[in-house]
PDB file of N, CA and C in Angstrom:
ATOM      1  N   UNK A   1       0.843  -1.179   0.000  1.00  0.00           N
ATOM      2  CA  UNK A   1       0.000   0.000   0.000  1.00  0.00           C
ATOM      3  C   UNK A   1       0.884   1.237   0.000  1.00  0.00           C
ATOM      4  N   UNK A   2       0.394   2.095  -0.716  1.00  0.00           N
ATOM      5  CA  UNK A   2       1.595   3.807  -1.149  1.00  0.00           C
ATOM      6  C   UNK A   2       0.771   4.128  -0.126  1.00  0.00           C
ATOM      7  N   UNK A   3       1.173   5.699  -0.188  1.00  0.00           N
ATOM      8  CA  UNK A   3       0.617   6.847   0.716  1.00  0.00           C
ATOM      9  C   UNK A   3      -0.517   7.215   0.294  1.00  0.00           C
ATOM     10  N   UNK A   4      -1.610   8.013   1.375  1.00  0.00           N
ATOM     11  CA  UNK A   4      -2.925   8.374   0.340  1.00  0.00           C
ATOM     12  C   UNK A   4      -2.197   9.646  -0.907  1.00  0.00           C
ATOM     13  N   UNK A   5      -3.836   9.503  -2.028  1.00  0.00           N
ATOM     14  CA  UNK A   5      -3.707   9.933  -2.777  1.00  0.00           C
ATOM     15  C   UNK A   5      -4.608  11.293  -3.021  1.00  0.00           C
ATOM     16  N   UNK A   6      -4.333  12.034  -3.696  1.00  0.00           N
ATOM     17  CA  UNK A   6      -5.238  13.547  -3.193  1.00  0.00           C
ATOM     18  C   UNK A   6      -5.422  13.736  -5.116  1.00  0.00           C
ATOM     19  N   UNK A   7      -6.991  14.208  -5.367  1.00  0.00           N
ATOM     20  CA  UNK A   7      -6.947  14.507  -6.867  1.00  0.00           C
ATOM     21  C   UNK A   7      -8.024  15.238  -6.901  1.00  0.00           C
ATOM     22  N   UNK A   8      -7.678  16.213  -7.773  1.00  0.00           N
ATOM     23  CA  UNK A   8      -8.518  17.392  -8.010  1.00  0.00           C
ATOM     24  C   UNK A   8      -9.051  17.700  -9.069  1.00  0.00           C
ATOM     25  N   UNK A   9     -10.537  17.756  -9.021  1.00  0.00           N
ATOM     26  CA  UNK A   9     -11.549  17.859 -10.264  1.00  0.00           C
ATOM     27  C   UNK A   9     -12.355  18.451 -10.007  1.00  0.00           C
ATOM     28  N   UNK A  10     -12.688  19.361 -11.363  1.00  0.00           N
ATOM     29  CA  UNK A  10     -13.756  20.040 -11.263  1.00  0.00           C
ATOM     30  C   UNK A  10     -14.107  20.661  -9.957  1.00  0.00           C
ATOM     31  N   UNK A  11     -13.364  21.744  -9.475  1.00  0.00           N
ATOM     32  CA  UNK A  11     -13.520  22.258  -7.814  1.00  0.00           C
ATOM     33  C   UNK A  11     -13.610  21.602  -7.075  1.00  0.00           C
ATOM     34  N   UNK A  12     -13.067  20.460  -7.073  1.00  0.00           N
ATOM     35  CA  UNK A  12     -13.342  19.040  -6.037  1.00  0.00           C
ATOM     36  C   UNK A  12     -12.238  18.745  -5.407  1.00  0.00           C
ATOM     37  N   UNK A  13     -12.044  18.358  -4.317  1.00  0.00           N
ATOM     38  CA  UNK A  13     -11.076  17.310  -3.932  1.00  0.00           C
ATOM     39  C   UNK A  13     -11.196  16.000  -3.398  1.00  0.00           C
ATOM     40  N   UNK A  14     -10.702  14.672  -3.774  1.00  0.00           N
ATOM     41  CA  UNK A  14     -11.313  13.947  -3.814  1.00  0.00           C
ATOM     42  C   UNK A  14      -9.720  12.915  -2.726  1.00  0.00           C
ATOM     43  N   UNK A  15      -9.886  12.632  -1.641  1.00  0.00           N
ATOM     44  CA  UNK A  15      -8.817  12.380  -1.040  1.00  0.00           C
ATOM     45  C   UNK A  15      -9.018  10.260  -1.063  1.00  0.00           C
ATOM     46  N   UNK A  16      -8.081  10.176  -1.793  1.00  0.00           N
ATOM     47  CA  UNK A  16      -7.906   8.046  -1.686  1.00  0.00           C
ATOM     48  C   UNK A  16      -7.065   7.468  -0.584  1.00  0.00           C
ATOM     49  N   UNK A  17      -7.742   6.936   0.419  1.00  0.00           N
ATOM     50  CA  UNK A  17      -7.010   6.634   1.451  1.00  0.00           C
ATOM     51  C   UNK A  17      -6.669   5.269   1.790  1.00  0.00           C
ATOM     52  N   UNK A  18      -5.280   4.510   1.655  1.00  0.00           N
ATOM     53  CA  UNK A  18      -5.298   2.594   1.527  1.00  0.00           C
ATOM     54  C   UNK A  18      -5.584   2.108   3.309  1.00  0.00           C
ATOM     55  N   UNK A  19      -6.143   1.538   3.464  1.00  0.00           N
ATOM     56  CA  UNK A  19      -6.201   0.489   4.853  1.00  0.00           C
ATOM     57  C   UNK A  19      -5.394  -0.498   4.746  1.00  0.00           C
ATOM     58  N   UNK A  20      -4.269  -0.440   5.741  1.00  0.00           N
ATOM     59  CA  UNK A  20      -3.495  -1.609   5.702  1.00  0.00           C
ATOM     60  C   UNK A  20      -4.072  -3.025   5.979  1.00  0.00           C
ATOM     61  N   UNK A  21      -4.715  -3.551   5.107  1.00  0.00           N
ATOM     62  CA  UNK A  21      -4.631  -4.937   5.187  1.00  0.00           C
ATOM     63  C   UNK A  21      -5.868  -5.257   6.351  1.00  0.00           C
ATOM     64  N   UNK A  22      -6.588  -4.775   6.146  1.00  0.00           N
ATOM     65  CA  UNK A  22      -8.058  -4.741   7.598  1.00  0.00           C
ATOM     66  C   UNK A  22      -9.441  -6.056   6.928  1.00  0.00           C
ATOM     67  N   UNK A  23      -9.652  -5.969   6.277  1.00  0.00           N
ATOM     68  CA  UNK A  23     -10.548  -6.876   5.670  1.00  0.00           C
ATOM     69  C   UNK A  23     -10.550  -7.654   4.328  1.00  0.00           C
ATOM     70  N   UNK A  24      -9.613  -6.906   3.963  1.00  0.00           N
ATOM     71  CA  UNK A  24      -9.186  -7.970   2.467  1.00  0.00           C
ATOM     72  C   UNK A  24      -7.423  -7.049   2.558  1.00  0.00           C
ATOM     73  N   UNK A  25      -6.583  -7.636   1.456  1.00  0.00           N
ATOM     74  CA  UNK A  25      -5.956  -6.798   1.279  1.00  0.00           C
ATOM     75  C   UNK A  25      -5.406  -5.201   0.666  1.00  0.00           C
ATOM     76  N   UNK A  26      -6.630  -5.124   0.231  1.00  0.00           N
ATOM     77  CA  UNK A  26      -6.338  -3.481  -0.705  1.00  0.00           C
ATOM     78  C   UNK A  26      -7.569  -2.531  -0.641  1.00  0.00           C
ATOM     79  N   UNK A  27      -8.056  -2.398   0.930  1.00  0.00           N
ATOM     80  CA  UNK A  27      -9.165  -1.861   1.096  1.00  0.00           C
ATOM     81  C   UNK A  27      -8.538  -0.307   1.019  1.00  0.00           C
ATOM     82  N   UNK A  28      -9.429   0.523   0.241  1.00  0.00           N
ATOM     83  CA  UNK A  28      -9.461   1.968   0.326  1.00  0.00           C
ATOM     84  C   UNK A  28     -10.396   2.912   0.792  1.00  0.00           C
ATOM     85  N   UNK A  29     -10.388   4.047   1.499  1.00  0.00           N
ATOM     86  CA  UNK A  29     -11.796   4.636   1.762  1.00  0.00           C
ATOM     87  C   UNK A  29     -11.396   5.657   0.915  1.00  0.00           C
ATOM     88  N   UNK A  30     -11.999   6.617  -0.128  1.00  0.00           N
ATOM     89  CA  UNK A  30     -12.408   7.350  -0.294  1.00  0.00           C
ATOM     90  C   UNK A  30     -12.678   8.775   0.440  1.00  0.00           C
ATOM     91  N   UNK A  31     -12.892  10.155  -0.207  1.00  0.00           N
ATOM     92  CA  UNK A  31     -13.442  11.157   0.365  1.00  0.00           C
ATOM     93  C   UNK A  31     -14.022  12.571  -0.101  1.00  0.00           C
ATOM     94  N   UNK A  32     -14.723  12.672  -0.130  1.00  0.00           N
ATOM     95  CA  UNK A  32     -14.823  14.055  -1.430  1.00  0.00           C
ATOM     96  C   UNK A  32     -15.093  14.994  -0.526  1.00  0.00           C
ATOM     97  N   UNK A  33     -14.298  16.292  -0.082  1.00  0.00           N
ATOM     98  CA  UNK A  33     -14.673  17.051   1.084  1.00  0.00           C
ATOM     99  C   UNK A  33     -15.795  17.956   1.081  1.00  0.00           C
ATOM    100  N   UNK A  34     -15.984  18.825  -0.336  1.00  0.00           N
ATOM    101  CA  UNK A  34     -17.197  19.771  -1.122  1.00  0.00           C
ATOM    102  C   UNK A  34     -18.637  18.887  -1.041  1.00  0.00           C
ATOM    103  N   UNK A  35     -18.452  18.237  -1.086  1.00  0.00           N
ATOM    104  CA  UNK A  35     -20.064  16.909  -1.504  1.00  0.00           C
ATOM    105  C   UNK A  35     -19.771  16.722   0.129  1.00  0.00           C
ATOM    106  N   UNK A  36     -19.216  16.621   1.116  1.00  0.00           N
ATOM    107  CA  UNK A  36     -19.070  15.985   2.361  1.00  0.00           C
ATOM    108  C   UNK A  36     -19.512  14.256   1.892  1.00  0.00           C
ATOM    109  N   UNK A  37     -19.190  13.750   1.852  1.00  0.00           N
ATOM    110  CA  UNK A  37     -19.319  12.018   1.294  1.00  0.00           C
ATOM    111  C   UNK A  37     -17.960  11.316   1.666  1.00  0.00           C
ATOM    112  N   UNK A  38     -18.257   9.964   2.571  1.00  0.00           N
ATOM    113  CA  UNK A  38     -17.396   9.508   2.930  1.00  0.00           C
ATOM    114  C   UNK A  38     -17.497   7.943   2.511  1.00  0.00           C
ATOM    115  N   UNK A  39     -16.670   7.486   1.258  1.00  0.00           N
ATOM    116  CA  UNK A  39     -17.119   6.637   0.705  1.00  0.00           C
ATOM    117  C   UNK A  39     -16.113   5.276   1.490  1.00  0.00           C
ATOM    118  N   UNK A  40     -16.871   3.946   2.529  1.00  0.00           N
ATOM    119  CA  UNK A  40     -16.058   2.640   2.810  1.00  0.00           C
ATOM    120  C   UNK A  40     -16.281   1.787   2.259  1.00  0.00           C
ATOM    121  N   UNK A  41     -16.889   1.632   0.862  1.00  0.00           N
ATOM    122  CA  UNK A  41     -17.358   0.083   0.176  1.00  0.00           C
ATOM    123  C   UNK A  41     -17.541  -0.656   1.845  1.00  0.00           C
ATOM    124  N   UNK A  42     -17.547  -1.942   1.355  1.00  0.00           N
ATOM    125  CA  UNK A  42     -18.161  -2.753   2.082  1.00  0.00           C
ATOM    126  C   UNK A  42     -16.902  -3.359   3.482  1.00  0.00           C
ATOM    127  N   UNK A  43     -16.660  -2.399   3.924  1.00  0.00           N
ATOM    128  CA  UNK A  43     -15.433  -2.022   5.141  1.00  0.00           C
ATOM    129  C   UNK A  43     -16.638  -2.078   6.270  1.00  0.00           C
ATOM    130  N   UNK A  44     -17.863  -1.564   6.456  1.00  0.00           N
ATOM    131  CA  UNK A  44     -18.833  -1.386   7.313  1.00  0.00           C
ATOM    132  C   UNK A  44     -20.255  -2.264   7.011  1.00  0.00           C
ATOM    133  N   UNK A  45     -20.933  -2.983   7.433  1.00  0.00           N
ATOM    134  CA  UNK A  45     -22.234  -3.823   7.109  1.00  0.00           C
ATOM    135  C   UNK A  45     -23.078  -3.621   8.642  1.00  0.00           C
ATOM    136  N   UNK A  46     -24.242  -3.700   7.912  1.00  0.00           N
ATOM    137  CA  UNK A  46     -25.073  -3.685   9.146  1.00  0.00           C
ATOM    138  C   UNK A  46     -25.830  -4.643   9.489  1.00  0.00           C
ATOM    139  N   UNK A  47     -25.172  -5.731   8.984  1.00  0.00           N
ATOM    140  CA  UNK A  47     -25.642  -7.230   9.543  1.00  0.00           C
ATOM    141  C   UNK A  47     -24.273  -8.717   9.327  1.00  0.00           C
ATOM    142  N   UNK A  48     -24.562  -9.142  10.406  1.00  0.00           N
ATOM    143  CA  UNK A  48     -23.685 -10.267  10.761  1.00  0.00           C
ATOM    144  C   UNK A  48     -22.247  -9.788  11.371  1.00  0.00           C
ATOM    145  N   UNK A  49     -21.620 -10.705  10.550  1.00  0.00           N
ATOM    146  CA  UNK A  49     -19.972 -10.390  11.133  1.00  0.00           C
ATOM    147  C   UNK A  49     -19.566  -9.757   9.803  1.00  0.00           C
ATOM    148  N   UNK A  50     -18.471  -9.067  10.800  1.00  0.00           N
ATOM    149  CA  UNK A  50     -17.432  -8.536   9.183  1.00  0.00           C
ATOM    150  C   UNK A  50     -16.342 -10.056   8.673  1.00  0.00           C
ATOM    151  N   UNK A  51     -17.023  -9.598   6.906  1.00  0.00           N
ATOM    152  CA  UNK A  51     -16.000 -10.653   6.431  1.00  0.00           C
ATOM    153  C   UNK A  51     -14.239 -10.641   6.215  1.00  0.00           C
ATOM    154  N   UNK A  52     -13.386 -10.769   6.343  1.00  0.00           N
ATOM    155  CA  UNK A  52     -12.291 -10.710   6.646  1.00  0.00           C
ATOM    156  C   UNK A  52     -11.707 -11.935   6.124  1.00  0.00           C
ATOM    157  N   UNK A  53     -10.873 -11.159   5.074  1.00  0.00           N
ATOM    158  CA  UNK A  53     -10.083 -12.150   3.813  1.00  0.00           C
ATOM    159  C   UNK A  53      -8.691 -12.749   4.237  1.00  0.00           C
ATOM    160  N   UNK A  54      -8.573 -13.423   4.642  1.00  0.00           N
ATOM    161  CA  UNK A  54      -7.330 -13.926   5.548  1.00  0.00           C
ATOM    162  C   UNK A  54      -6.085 -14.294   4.340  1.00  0.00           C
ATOM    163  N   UNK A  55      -6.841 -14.955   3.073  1.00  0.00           N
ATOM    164  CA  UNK A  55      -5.814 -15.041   1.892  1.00  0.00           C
ATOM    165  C   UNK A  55      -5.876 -14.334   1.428  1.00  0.00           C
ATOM    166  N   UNK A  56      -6.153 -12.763   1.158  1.00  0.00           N
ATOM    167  CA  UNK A  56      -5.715 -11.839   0.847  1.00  0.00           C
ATOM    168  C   UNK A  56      -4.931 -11.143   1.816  1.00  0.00           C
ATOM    169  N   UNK A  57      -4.855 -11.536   3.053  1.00  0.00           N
ATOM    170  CA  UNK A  57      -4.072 -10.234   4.037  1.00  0.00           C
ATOM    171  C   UNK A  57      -4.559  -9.535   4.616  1.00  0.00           C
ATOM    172  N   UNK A  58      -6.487 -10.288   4.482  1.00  0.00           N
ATOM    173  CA  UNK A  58      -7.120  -9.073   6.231  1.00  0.00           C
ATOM    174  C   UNK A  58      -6.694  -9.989   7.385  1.00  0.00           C
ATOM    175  N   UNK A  59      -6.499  -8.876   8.209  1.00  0.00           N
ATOM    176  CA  UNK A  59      -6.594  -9.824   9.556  1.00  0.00           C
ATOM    177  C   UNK A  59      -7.800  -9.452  10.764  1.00  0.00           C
ATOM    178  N   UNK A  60      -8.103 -10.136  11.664  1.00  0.00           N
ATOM    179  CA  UNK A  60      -9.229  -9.307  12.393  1.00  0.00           C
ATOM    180  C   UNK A  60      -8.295  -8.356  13.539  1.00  0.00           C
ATOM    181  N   UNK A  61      -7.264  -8.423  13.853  1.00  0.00           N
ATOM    182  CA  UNK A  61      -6.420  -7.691  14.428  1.00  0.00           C
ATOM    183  C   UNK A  61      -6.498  -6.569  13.904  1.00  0.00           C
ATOM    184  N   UNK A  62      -6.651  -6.024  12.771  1.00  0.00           N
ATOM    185  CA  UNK A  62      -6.437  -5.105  12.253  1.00  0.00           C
ATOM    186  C   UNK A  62      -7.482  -3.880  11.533  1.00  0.00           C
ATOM    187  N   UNK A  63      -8.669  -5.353  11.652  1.00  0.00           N
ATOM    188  CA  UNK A  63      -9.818  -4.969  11.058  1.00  0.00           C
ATOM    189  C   UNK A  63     -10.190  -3.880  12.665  1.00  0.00           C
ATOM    190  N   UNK A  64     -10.403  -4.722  13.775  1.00  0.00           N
ATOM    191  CA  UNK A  64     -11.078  -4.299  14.738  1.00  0.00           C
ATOM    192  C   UNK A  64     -10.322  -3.109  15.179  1.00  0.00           C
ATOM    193  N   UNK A  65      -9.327  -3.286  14.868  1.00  0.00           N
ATOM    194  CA  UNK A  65      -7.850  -1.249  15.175  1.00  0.00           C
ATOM    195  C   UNK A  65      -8.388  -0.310  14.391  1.00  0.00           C
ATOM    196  N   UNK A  66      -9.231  -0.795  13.089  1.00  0.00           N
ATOM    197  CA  UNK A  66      -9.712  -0.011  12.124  1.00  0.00           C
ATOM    198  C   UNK A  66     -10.960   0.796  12.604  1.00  0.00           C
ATOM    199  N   UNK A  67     -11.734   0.258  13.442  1.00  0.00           N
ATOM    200  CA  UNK A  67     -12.867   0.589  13.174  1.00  0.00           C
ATOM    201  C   UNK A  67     -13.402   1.923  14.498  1.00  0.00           C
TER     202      UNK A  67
END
């Protein structure tokens, strides 16, 4: 995982942020500060357990530091 990434459109800023290794391996959150929108794909669910990709490199150690 690089450092986050910052990109600018159309009066926007749109900030890409990597999660080390929390539920799969290449989870990113998102952010658009103008729109206020805070985008976690499926990093957050509101039912069951969180799934956590162990052969990709989530761990729940890391998931649960995340949250």
């Amino acid at each position: 995982m690089g450092p986050p990434v910052k990109i600018h459109m159309n009066d926007e800023v749109v900030d890409f942020i990597p999660n080390q290794s929390r539920h799969t391996g290449g989870d990113t959150t998102s952010s658009s500060r103008k729109a206020n929108v805070l985008f976690i794909g499926d990093f957050y669910r509101n039912y069951g357990y969180p799934f956590i990709d162990i052969n990709n490199g989530g761990t729940l150690k890391r998931h649960a530091g995340g949250t």
